[in-house]
N, C-alpha and C. Protein backbone atom coordinates (compact mmCIF):
# COMPACT_ATOMS: atom_id res chain seq x y z
N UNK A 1 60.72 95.36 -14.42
CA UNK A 1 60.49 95.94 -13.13
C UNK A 1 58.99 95.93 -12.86
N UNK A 2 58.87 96.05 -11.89
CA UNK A 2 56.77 95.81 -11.31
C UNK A 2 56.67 97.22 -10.87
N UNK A 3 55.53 97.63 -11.22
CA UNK A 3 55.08 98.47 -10.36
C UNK A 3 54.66 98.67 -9.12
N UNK A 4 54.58 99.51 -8.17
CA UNK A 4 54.53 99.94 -7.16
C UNK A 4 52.71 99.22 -6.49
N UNK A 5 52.46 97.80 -6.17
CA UNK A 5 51.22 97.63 -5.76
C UNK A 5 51.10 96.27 -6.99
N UNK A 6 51.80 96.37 -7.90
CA UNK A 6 51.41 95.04 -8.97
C UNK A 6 52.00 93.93 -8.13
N UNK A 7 51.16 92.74 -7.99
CA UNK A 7 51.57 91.29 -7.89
C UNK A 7 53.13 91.46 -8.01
N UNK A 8 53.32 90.62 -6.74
CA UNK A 8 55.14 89.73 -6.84
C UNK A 8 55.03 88.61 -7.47
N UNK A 9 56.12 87.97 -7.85
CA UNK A 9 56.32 87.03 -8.78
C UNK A 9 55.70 85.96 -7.77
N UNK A 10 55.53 84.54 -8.69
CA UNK A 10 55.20 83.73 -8.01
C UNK A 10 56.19 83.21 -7.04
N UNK A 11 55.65 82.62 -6.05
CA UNK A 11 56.91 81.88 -4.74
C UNK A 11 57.63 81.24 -5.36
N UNK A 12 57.41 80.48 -6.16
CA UNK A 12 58.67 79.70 -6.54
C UNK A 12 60.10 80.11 -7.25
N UNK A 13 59.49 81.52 -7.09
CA UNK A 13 60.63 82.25 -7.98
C UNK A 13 61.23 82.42 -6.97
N UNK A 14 61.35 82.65 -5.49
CA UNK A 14 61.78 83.41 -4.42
C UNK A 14 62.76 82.15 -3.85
N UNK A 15 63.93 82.17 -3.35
CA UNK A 15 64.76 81.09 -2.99
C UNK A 15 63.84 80.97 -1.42
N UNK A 16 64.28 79.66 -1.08
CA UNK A 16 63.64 78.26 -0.74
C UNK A 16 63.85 79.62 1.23
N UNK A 17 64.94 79.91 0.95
CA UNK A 17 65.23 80.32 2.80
C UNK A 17 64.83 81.91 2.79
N UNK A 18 64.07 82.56 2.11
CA UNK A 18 63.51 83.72 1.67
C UNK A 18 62.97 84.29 3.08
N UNK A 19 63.04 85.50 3.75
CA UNK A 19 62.45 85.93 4.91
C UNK A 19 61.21 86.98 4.55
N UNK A 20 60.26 86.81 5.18
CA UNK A 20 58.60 87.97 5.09
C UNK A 20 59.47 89.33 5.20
N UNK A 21 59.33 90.22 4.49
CA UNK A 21 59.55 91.44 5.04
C UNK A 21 58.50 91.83 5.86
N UNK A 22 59.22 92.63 6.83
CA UNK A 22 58.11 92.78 8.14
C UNK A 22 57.78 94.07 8.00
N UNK A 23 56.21 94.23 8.38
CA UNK A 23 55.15 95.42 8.30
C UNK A 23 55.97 96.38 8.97
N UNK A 24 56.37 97.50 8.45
CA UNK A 24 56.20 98.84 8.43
C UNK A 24 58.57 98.82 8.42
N UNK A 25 59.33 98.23 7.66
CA UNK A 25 60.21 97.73 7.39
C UNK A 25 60.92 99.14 7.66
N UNK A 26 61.69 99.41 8.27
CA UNK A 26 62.81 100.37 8.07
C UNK A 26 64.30 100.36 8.14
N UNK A 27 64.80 101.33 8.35
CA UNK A 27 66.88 101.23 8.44
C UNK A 27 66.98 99.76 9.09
N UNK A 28 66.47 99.48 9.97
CA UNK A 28 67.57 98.29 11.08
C UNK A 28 67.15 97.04 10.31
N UNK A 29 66.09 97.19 9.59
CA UNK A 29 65.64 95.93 8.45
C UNK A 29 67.32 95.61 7.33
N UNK A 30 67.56 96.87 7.39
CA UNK A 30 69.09 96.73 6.55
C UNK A 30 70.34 95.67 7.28
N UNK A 31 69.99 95.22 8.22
CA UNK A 31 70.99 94.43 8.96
C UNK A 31 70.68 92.93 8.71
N UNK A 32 69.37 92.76 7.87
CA UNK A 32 69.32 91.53 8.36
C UNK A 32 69.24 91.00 6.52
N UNK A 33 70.20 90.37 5.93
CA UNK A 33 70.03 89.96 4.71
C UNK A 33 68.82 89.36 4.36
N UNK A 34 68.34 88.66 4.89
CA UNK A 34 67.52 87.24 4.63
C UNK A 34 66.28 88.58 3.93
N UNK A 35 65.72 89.64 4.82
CA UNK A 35 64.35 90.43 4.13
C UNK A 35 64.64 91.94 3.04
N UNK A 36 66.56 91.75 3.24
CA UNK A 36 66.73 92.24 1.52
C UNK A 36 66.82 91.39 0.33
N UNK A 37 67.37 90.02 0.72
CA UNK A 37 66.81 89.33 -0.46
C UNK A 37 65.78 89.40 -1.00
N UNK A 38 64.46 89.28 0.12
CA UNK A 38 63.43 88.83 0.01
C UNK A 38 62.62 90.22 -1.35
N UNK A 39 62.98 91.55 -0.91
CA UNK A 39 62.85 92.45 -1.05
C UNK A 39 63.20 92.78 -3.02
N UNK A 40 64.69 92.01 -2.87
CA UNK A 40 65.04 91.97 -3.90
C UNK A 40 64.28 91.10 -4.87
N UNK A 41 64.14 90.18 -4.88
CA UNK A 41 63.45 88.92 -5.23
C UNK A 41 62.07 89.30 -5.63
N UNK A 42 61.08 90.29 -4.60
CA UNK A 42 59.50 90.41 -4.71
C UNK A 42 59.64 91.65 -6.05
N UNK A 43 60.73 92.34 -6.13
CA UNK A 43 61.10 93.26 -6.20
C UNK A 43 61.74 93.08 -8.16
N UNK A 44 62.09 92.01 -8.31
CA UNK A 44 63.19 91.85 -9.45
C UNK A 44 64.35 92.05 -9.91
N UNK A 45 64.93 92.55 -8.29
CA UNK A 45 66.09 93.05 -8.36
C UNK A 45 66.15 94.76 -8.79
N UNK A 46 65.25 95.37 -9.01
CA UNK A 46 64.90 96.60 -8.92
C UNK A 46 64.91 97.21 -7.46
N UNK A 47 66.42 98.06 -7.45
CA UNK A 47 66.80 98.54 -6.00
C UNK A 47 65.91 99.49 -5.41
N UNK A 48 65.35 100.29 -6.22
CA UNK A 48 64.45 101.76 -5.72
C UNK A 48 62.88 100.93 -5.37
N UNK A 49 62.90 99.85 -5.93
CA UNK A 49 61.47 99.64 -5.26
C UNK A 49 61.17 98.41 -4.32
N UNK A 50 62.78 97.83 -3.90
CA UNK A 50 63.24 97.08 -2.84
C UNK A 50 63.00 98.28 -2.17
N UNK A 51 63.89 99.09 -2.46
CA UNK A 51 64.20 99.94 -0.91
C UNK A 51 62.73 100.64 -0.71
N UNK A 52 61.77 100.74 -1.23
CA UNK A 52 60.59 101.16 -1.24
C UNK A 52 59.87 100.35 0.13
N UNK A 53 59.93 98.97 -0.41
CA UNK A 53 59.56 98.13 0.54
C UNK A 53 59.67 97.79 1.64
N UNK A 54 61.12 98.53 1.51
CA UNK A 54 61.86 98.09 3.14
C UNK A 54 61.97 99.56 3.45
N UNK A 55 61.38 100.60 2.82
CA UNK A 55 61.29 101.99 4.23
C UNK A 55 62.44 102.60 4.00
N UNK A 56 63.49 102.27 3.31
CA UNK A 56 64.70 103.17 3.13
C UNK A 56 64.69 104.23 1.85
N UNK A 57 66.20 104.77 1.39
CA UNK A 57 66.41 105.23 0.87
C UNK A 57 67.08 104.40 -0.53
N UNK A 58 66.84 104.46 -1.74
CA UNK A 58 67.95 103.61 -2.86
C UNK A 58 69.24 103.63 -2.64
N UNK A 59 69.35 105.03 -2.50
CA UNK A 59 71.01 104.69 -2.35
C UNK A 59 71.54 103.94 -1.12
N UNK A 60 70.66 104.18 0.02
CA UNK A 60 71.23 103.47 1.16
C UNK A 60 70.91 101.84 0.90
N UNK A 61 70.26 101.32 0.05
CA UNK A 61 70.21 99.65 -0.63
C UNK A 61 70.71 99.59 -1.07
N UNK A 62 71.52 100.52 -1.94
CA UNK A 62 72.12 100.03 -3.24
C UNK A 62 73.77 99.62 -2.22
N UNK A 63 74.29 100.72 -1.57
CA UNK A 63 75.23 100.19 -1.00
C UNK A 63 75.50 99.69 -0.31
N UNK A 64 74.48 99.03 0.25
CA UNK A 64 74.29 97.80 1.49
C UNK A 64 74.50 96.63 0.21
N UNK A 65 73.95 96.65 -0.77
CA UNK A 65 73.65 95.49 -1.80
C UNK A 65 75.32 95.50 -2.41
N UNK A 66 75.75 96.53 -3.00
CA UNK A 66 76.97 96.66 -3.52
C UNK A 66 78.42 96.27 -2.61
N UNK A 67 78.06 96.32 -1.26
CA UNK A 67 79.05 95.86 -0.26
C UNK A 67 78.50 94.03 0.28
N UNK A 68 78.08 93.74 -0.56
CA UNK A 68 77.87 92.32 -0.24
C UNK A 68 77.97 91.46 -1.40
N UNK A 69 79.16 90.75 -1.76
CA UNK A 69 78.74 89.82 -2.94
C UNK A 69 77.08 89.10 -3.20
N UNK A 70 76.76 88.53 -2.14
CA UNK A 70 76.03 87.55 -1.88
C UNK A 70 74.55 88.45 -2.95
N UNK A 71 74.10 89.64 -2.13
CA UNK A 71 73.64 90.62 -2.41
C UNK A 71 73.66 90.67 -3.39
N UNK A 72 74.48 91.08 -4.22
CA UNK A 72 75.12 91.65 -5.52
C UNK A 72 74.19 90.67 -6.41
N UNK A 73 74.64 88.77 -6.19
CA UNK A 73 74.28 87.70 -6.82
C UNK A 73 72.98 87.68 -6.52
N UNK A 74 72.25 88.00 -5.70
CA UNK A 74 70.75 87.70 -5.27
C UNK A 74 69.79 88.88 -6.57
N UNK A 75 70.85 89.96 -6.24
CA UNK A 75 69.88 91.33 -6.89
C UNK A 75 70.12 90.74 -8.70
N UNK A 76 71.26 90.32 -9.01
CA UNK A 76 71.51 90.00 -10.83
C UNK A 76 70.53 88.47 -10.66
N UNK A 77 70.28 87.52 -10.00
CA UNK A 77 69.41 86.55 -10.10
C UNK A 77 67.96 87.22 -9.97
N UNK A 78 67.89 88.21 -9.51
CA UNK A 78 66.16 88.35 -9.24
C UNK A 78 65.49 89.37 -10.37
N UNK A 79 66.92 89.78 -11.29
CA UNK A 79 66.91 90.55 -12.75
C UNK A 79 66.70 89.28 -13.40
N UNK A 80 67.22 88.40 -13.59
CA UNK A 80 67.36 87.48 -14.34
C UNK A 80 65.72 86.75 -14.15
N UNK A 81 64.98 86.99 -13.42
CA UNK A 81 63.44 86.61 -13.47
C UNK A 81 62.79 87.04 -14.37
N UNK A 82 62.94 88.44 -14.57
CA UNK A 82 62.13 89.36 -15.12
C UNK A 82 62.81 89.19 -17.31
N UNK A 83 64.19 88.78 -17.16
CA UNK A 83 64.40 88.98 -18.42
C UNK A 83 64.01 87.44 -18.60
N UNK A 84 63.68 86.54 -18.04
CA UNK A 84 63.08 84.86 -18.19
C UNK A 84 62.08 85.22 -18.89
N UNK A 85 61.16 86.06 -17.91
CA UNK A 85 59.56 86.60 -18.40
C UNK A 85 59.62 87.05 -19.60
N UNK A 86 60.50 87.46 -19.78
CA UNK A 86 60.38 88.81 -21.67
C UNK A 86 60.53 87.48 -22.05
N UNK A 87 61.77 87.00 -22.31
CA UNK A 87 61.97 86.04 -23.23
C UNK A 87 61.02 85.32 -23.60
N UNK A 88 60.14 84.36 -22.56
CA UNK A 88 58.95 84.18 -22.58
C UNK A 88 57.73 84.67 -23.81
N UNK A 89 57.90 85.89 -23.75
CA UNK A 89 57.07 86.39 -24.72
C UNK A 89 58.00 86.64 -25.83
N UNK A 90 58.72 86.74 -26.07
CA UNK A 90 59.11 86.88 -27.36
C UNK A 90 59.23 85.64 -27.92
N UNK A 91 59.94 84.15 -27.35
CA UNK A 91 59.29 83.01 -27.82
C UNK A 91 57.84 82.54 -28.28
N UNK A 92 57.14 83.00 -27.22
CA UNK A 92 55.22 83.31 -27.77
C UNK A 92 55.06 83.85 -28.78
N UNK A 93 55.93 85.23 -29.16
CA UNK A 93 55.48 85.77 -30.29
C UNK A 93 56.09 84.75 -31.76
N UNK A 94 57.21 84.19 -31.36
CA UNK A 94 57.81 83.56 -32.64
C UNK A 94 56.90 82.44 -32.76
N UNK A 95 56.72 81.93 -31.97
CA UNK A 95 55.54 80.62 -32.92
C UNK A 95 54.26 81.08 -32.52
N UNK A 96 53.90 82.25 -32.84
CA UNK A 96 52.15 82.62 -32.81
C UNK A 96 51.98 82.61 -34.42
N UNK A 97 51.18 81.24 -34.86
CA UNK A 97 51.36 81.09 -36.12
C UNK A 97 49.86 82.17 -36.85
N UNK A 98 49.58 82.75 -35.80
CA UNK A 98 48.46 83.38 -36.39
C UNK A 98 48.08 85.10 -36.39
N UNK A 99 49.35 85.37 -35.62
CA UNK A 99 50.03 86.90 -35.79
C UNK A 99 51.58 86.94 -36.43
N UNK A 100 51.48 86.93 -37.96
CA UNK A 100 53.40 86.95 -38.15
C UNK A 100 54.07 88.27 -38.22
N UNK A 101 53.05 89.40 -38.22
CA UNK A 101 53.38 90.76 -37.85
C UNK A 101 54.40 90.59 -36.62
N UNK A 102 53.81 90.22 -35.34
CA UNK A 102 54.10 89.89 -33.90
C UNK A 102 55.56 88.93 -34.25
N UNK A 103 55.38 87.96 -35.26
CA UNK A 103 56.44 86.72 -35.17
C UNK A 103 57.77 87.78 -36.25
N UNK A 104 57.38 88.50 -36.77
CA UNK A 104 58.73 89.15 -37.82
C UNK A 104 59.36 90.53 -36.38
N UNK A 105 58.21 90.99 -36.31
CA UNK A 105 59.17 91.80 -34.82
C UNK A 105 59.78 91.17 -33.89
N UNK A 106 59.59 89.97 -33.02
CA UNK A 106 60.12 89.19 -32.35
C UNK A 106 61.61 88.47 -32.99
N UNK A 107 61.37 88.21 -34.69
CA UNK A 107 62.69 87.72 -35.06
C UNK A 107 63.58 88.52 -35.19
N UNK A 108 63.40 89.98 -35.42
CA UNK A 108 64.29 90.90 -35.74
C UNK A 108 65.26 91.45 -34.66
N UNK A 109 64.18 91.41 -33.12
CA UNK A 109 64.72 91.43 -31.60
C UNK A 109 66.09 90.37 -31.90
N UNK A 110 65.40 88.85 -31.32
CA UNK A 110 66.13 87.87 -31.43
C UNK A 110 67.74 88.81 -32.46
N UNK A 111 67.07 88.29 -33.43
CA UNK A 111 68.91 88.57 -34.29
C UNK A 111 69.41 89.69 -33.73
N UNK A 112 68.73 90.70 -33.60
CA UNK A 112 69.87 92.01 -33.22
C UNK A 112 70.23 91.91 -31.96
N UNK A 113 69.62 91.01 -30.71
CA UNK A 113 69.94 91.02 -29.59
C UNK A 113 71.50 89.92 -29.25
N UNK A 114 70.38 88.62 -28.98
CA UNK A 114 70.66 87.62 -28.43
C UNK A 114 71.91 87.01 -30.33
N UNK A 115 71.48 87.21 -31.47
CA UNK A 115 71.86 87.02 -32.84
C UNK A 115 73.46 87.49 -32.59
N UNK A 116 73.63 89.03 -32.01
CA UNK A 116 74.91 89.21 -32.77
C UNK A 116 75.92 88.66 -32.55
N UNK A 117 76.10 87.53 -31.63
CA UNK A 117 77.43 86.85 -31.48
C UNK A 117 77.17 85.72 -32.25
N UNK A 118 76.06 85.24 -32.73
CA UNK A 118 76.55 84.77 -33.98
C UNK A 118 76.68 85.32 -35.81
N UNK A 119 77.14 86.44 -35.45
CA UNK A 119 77.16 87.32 -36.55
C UNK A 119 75.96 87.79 -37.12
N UNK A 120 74.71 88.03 -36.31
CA UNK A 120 73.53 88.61 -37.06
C UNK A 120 74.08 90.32 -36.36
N UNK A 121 73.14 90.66 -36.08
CA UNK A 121 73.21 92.56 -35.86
C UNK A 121 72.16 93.25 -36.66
N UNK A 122 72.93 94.85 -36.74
CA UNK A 122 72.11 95.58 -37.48
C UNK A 122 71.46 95.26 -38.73
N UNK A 123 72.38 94.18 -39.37
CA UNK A 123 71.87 94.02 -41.02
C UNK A 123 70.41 93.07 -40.85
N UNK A 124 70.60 92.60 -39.64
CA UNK A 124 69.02 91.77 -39.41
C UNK A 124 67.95 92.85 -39.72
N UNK A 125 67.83 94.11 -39.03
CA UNK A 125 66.44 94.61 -39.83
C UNK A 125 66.95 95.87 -40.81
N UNK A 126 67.96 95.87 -41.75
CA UNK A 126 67.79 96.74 -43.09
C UNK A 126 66.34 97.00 -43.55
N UNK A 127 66.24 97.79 -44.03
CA UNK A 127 64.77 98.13 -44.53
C UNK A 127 64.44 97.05 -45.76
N UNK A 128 65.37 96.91 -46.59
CA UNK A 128 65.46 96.05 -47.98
C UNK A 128 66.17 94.68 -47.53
N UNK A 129 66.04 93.76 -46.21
CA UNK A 129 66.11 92.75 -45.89
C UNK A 129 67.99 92.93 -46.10
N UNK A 130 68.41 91.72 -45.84
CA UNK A 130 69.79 91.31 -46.27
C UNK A 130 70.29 90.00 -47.09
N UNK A 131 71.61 89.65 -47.03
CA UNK A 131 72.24 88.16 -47.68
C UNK A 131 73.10 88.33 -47.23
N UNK A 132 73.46 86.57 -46.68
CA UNK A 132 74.72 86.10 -46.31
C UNK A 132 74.98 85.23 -47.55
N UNK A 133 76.34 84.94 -47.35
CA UNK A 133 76.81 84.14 -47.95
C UNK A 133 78.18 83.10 -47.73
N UNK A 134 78.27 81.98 -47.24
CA UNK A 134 79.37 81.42 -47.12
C UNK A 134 80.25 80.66 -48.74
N UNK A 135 80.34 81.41 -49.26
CA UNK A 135 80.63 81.14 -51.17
C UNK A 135 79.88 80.07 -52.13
N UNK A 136 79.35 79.36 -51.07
CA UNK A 136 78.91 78.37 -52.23
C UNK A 136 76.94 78.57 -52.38
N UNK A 137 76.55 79.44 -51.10
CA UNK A 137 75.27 79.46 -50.97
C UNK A 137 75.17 80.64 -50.73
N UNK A 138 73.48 81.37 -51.04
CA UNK A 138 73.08 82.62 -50.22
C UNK A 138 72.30 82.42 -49.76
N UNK A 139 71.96 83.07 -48.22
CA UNK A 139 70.76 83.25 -47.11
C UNK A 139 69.86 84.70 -48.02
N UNK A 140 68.94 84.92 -48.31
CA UNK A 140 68.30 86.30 -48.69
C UNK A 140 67.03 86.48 -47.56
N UNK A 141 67.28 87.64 -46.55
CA UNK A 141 65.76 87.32 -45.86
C UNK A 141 65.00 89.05 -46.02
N UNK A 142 64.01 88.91 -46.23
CA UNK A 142 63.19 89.71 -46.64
C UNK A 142 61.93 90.12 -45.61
N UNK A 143 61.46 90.72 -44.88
CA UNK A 143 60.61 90.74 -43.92
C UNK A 143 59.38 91.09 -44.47
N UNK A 144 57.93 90.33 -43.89
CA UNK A 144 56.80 90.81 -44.31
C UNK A 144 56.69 92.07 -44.08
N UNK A 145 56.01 92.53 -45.46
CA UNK A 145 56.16 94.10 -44.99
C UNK A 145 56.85 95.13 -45.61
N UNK A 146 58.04 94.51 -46.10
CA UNK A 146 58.79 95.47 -46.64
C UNK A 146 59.18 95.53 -47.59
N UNK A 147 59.30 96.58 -48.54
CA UNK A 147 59.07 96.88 -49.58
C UNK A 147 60.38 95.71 -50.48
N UNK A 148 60.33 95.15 -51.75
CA UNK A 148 60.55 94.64 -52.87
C UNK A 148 61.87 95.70 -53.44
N UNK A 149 63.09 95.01 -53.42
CA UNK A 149 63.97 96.24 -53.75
C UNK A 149 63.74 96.10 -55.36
């Protein structure tokens, strides 16, 4: 989410038919999709500071947004910017070959997040590392840092 006055994403993030929200934006701005997208989009899909922009109330966006598929898809695409961006950095942190403090926190995210459908999870950061094993081999991973059982 951005703060209130921080930089909008760059334009190219914003779809191609995107409308200006217009200076001093209020209720009847709610009729016209094209400058709640826009809103949504500058915004990250963060409803309370769309509706900030456009002069309303959250809840009165949220259910203008919630009674519109289209809406609905615009506000989960303009989330989907902002979790591009993290990812972003947490890839940065995994090959920063010169912080591995930064690169062992970033792997531990990874497995417990995006990991557990392929069977990583909680056992990714045990304090005393873990092991897999498919019978004929073992995985043992051990994190810098942590203590030698």
């Amino acid at each position: 989410m951005r703060r209130p006055g921080s930089p909008p994403p760059p334009v190219e993030y914003f779809p191609p038919d995107a409308t200006p929200i217009p200076y001093g934006a209020d209720e009847d701005d709610l009729n016209d999709l094209g400058v709640i997208r826009t809103a949504l989009f500058a915004n990250f899909g963060n409803i309370k500071l769309a509706a900030t922009a456009l002069g309303v109330a959250p809840g009165q966006l949220s259910r203008v947004v919630e009674a519109s598929v289209d809406l609905k898809t615009d506000r989960d695409a303009a989330r989907r910017m902002i979790v591009d961006q993290a990812e972003a950095i947490v890839v940065e942190q995994l090959t920063d070959e010169r912080n591995t403090d930064r690169r062992d926190e970033a792997s531990k995210f990874v497995l417990t997040t995006l990991g557990k459908s392929l069977g990583w999870g909680s056992q990714a950061t045990a304090p005393s590392g873990f092991s897999m094993s498919d019978g004929q081999r073992t995985l043992s991973i051990r994190w810098m840092g942590d203590a030698e059982p």
